[in-house]
N, C-alpha and C. Protein backbone atom coordinates (compact mmCIF):
# COMPACT_ATOMS: atom_id res chain seq x y z
N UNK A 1 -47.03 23.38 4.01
CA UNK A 1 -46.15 23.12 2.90
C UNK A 1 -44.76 23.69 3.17
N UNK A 2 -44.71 24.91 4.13
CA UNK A 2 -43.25 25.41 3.85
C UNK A 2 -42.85 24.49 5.05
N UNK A 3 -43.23 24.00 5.89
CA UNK A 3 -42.66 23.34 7.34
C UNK A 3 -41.96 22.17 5.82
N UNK A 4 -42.90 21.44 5.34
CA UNK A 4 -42.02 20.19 4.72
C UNK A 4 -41.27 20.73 3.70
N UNK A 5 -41.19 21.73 3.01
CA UNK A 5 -40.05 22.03 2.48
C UNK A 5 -38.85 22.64 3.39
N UNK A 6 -39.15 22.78 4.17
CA UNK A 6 -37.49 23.23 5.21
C UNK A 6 -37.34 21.93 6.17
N UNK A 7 -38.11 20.86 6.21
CA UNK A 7 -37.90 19.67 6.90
C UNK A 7 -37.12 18.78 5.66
N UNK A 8 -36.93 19.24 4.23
CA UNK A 8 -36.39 18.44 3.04
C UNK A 8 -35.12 18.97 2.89
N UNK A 9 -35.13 20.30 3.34
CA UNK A 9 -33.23 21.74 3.37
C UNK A 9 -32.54 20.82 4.21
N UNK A 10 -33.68 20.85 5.44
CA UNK A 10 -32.86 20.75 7.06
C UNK A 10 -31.87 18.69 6.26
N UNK A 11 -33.14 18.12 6.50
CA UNK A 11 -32.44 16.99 5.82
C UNK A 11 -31.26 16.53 5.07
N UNK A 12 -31.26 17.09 3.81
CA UNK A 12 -30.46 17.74 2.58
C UNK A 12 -29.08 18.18 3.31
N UNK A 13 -29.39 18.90 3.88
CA UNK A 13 -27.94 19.77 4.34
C UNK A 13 -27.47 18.48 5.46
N UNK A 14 -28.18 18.19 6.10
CA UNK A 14 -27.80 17.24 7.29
C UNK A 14 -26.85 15.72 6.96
N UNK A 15 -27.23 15.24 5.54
CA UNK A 15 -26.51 14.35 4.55
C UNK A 15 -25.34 14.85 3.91
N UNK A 16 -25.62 15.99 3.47
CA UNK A 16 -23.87 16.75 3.14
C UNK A 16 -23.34 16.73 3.67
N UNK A 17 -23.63 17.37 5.47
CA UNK A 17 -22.68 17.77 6.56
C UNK A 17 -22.16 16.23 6.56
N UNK A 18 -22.84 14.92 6.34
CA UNK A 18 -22.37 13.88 6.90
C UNK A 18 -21.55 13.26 5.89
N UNK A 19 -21.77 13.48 4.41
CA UNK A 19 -21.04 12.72 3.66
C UNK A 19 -19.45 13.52 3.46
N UNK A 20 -19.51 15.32 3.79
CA UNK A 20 -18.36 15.79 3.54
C UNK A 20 -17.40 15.67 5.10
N UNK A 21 -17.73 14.84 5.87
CA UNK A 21 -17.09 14.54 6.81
C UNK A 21 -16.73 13.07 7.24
N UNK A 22 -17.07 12.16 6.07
CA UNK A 22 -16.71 11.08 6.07
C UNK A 22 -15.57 10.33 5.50
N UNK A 23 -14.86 9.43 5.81
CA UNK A 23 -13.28 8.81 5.89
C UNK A 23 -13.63 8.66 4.00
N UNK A 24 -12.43 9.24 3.53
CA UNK A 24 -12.30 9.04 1.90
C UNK A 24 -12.11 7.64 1.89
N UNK A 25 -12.85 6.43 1.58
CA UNK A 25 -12.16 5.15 1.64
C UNK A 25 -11.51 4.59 2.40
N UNK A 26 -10.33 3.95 1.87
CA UNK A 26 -9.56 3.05 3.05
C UNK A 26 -8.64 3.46 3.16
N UNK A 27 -7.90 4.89 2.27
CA UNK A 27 -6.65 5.50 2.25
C UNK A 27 -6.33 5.95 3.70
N UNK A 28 -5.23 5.73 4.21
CA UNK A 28 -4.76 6.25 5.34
C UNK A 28 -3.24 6.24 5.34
N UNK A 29 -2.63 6.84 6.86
CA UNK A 29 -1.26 7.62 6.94
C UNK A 29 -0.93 6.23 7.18
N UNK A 30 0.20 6.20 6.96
CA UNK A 30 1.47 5.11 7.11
C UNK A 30 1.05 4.49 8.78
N UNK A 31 1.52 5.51 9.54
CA UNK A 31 1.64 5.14 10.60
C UNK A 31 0.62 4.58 11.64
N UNK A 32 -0.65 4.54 10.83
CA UNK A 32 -1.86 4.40 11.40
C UNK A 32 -2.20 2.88 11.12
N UNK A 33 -0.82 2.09 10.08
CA UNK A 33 -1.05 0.45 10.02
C UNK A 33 0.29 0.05 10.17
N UNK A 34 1.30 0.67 9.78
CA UNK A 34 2.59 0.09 9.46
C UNK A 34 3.73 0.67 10.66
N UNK A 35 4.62 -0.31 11.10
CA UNK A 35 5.33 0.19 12.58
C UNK A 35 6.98 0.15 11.85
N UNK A 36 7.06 1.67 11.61
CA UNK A 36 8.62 2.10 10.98
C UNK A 36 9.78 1.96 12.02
N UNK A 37 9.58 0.88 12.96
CA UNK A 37 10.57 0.09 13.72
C UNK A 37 10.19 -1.26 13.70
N UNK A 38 10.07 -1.85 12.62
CA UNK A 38 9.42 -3.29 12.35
C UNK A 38 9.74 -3.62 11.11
N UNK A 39 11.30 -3.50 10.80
CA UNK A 39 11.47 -3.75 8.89
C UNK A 39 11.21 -5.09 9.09
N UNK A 40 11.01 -5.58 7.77
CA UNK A 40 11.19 -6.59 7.47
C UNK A 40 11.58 -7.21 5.83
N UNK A 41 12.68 -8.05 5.79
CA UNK A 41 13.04 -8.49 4.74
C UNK A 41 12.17 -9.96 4.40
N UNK A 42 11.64 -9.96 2.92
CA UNK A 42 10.97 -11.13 2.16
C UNK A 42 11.64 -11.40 0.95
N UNK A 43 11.57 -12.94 1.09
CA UNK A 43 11.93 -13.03 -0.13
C UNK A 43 10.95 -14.08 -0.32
N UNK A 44 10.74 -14.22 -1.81
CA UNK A 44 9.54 -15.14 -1.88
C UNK A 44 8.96 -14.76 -3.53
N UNK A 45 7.96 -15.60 -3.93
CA UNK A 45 7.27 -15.76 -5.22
C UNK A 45 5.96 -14.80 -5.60
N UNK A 46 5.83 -13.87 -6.33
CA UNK A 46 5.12 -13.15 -6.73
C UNK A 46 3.66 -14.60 -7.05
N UNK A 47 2.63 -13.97 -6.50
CA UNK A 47 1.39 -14.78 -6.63
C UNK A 47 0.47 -14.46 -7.47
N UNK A 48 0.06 -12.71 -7.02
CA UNK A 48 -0.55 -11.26 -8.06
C UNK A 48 -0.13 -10.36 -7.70
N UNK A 49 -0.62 -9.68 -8.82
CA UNK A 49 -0.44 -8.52 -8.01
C UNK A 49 -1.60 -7.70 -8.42
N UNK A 50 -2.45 -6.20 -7.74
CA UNK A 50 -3.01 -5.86 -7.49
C UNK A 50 -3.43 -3.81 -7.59
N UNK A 51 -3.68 -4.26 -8.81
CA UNK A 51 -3.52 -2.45 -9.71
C UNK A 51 -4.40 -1.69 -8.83
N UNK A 52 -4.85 -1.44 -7.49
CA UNK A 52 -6.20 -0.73 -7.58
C UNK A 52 -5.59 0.42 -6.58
N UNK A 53 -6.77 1.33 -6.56
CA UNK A 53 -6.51 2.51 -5.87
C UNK A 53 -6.72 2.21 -4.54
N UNK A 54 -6.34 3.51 -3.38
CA UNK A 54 -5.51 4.27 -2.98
C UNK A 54 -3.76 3.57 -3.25
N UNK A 55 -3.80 2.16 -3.22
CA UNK A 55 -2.45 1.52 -3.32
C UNK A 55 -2.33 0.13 -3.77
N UNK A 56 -1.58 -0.41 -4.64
CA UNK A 56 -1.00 -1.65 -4.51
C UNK A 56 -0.75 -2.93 -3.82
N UNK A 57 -1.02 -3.53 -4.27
CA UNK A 57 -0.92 -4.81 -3.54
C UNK A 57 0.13 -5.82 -3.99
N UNK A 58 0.79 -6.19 -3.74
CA UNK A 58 1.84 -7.82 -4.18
C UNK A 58 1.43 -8.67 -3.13
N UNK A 59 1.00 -9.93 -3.51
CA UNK A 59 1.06 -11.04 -2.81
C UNK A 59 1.89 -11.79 -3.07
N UNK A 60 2.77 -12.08 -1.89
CA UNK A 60 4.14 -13.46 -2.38
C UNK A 60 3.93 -14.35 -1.26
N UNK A 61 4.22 -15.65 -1.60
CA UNK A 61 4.78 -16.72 -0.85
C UNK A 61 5.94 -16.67 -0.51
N UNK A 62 5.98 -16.84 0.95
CA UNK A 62 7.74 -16.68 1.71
C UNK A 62 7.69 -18.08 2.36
N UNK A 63 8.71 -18.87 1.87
CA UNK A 63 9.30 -20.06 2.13
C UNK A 63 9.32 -20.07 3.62
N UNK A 64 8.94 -20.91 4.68
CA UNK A 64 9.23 -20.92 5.89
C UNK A 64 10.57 -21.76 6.22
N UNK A 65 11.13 -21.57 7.07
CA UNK A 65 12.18 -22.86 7.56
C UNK A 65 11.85 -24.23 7.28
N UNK A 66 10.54 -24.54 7.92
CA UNK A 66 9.63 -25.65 8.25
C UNK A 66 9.24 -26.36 6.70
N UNK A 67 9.45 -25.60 5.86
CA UNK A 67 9.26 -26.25 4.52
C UNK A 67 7.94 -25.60 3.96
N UNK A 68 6.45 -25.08 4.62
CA UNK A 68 5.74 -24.64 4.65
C UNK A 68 5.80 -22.86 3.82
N UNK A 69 4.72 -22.31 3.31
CA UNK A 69 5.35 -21.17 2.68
C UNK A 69 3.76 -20.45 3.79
N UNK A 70 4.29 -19.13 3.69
CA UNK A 70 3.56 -17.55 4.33
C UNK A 70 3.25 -16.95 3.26
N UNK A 71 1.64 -16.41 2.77
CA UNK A 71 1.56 -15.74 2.31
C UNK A 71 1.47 -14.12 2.95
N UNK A 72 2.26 -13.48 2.20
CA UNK A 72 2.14 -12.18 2.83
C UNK A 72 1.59 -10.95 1.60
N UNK A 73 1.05 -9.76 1.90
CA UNK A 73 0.73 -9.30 1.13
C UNK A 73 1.27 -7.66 1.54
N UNK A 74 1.82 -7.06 0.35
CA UNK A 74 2.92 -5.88 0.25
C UNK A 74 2.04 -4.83 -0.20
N UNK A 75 1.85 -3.38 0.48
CA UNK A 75 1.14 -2.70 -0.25
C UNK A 75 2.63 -1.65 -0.75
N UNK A 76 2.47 -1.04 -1.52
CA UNK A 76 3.07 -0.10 -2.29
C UNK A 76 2.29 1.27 -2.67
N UNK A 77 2.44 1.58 -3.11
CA UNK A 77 2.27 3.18 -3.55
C UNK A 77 1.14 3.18 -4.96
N UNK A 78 0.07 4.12 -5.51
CA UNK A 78 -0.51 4.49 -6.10
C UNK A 78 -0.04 3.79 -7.63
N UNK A 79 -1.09 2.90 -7.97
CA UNK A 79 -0.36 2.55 -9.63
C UNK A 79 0.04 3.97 -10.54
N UNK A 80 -0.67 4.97 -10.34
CA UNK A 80 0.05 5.71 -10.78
C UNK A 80 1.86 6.60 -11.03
N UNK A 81 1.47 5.98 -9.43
CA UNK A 81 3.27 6.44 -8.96
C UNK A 81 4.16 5.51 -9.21
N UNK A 82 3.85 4.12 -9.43
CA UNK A 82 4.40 2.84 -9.87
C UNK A 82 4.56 3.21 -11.54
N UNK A 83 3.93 3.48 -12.16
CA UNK A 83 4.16 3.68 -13.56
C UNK A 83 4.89 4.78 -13.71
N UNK A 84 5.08 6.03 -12.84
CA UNK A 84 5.53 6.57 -13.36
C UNK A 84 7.54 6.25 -12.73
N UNK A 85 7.74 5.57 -12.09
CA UNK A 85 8.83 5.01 -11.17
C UNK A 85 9.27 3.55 -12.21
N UNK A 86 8.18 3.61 -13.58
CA UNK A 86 9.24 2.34 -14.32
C UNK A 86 8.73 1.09 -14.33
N UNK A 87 7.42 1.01 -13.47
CA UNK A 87 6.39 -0.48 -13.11
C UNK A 87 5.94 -0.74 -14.60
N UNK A 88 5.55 -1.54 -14.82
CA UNK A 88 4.38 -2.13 -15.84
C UNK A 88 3.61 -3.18 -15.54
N UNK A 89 2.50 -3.65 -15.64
CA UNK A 89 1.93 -4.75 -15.55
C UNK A 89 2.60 -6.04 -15.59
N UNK A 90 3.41 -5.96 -16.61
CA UNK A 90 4.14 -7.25 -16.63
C UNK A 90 5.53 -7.09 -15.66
N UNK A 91 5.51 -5.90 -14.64
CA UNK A 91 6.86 -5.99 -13.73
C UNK A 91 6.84 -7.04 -12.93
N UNK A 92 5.54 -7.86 -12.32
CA UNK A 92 5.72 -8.25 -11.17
C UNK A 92 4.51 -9.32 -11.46
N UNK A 93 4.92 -10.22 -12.82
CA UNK A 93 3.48 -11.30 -13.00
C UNK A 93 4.21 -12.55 -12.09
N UNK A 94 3.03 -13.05 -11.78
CA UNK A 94 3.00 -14.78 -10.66
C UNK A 94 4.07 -15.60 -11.62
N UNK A 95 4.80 -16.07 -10.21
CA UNK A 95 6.29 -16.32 -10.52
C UNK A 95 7.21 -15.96 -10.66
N UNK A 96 7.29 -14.58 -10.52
CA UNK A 96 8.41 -13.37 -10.22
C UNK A 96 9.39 -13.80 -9.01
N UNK A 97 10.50 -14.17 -8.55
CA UNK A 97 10.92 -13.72 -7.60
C UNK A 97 11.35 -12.88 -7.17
N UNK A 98 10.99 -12.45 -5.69
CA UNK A 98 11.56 -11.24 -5.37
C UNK A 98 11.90 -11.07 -4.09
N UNK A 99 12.97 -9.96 -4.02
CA UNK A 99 13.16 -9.82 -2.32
C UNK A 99 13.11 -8.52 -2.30
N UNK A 100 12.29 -8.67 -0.75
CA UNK A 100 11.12 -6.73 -0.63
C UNK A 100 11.67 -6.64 0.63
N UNK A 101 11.75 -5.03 0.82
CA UNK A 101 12.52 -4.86 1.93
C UNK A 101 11.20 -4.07 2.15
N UNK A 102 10.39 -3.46 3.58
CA UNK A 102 9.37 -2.96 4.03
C UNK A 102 9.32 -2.65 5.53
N UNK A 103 8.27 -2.57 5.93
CA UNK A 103 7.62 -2.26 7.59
C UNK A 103 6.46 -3.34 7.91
N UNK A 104 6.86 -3.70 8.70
CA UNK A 104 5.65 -4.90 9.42
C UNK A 104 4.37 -4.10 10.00
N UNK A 105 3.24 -4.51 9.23
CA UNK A 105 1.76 -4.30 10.00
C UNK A 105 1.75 -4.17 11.74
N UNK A 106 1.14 -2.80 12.21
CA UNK A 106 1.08 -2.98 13.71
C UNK A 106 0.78 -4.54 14.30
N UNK A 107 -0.46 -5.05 13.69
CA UNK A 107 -1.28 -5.99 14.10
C UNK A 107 -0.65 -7.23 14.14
N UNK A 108 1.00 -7.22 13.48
CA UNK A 108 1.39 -8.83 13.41
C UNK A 108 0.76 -9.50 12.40
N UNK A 109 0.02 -9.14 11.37
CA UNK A 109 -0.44 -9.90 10.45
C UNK A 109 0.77 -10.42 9.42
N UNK A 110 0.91 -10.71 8.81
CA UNK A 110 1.36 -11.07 7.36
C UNK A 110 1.18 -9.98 6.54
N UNK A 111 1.44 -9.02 6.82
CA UNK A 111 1.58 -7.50 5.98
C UNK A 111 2.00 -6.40 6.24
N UNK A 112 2.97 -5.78 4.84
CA UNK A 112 3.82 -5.35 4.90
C UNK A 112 3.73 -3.99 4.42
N UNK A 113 4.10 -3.06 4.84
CA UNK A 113 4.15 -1.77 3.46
C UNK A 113 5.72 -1.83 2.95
N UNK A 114 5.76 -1.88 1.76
CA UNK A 114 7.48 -2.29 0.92
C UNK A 114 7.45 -0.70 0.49
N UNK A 115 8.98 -1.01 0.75
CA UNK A 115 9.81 0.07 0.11
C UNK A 115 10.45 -0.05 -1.03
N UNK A 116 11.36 -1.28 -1.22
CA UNK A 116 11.75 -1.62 -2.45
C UNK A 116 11.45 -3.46 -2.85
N UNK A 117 11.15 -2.99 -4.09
CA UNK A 117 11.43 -4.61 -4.57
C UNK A 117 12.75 -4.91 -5.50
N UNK A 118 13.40 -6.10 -4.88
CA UNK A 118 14.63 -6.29 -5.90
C UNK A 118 14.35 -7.72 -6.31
N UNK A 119 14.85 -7.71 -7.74
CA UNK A 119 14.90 -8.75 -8.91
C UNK A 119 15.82 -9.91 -8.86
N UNK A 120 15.84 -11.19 -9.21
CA UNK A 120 16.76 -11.73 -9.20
C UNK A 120 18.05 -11.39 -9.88
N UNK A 121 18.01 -10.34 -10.93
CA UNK A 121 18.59 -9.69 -11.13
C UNK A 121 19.38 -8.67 -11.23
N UNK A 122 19.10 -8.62 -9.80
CA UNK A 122 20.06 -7.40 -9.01
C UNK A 122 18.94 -5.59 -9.27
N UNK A 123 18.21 -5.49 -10.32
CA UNK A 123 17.74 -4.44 -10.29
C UNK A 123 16.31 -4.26 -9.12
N UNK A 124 16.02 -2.85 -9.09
CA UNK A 124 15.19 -2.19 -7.84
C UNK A 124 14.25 -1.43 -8.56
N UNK A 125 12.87 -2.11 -8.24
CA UNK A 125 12.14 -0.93 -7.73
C UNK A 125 11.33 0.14 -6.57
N UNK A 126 11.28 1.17 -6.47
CA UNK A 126 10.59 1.84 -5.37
C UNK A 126 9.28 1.42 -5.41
N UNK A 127 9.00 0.73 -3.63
CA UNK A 127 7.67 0.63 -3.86
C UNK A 127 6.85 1.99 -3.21
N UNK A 128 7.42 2.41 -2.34
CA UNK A 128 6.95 3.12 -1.37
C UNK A 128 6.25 4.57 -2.15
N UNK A 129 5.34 4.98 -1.39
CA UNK A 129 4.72 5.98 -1.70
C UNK A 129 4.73 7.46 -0.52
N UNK A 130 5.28 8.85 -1.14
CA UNK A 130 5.59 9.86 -0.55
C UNK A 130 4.78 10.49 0.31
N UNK A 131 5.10 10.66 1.17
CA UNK A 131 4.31 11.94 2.37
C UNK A 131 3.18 11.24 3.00
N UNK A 132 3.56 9.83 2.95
CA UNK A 132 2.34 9.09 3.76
C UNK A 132 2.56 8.86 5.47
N UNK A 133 3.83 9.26 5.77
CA UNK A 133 4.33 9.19 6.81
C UNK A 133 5.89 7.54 7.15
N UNK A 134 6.15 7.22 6.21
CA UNK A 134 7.06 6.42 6.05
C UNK A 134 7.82 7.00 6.33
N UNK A 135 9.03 5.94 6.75
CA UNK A 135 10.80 6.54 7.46
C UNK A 135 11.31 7.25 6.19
N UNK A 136 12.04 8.27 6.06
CA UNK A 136 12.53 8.83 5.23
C UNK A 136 14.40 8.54 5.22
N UNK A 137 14.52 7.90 4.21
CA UNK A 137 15.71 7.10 4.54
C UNK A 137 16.07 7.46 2.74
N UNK A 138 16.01 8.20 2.00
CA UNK A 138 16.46 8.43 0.79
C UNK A 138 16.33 7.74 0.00
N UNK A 139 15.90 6.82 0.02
CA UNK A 139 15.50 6.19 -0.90
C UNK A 139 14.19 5.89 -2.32
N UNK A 140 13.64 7.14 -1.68
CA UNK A 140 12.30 7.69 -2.34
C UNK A 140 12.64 8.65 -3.45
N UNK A 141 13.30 8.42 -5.01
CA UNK A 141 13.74 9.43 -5.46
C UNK A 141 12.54 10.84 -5.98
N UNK A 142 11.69 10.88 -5.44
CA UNK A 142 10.96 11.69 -5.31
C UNK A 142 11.00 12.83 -4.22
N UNK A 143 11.60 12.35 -3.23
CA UNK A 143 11.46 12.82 -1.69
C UNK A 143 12.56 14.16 -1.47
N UNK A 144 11.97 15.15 -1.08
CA UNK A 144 12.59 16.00 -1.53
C UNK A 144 14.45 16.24 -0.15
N UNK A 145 15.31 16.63 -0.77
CA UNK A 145 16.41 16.37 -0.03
C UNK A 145 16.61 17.58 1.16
């Protein structure tokens, strides 16, 4: 009886050791998807957008030359940090236009991490999210000087 109760500890502990050493989700450093010598400017049509945690999502259609449109998809920063930076649900509903300034995906995909989104209206918001390893270019009014 005591062998299978310390064969149930040994176990037990052996699942902790493994779950407290496992990747939190899909959250990761900037630099481990996004190449901060790879801006890229979009302009294009809000499709959704995408409240969930570790980050944000915008999907827009970008007009090609060819007549054809690119969907690309923008991650941004924590809805939390979006709300508190001035976002609302209704900032960025399908049919929005917008032009996002960001970093191109290592992989060449169609994805971006954005820094700002601007309105047809000339106004900005921050998309970017702090201390993830993004270029620090002042524009983060969070970021400390």
């Amino acid at each position: 009886m005591r062998a299978a109760h310390a064969l149930v500890g040994i176990a037990a502990g052996a699942l902790l050791a493994m779950a407290a050493t496992a990747p939190a989700g899909a959250h990761h450093a900037f630099a481990a998807e996004f190449d901060a010598s790879a801006p890229v400017e979009l302009t294009g049509t809000v499709v959704r957008m995408e409240w969930v945690n570790p980050h944000t999502w915008i999907h827009i259609d970008v007009p090609r030359d060819d007549g054809t449109t690119q969907r690309w998809m923008i991650e941004g920063g924590p809805p939390t940090s979006l709300l508190r930076r001035g976002f609302t649900r209704d900032s960025l509903l399908a049919g929005t236009e917008v032009f996002v300034e960001g970093f191109r995906a290592k992989d060449g995909s169609q994805k971006a991490n954005g820094r700002d989104v601007t309105f047809t209206d000339g106004s900005k918001l921050f998309l970017g999210s702090s201390g993830t390893g993004a270029p620090r270019d002042g524009r983060d009014p969070t970021e400390p000087e």
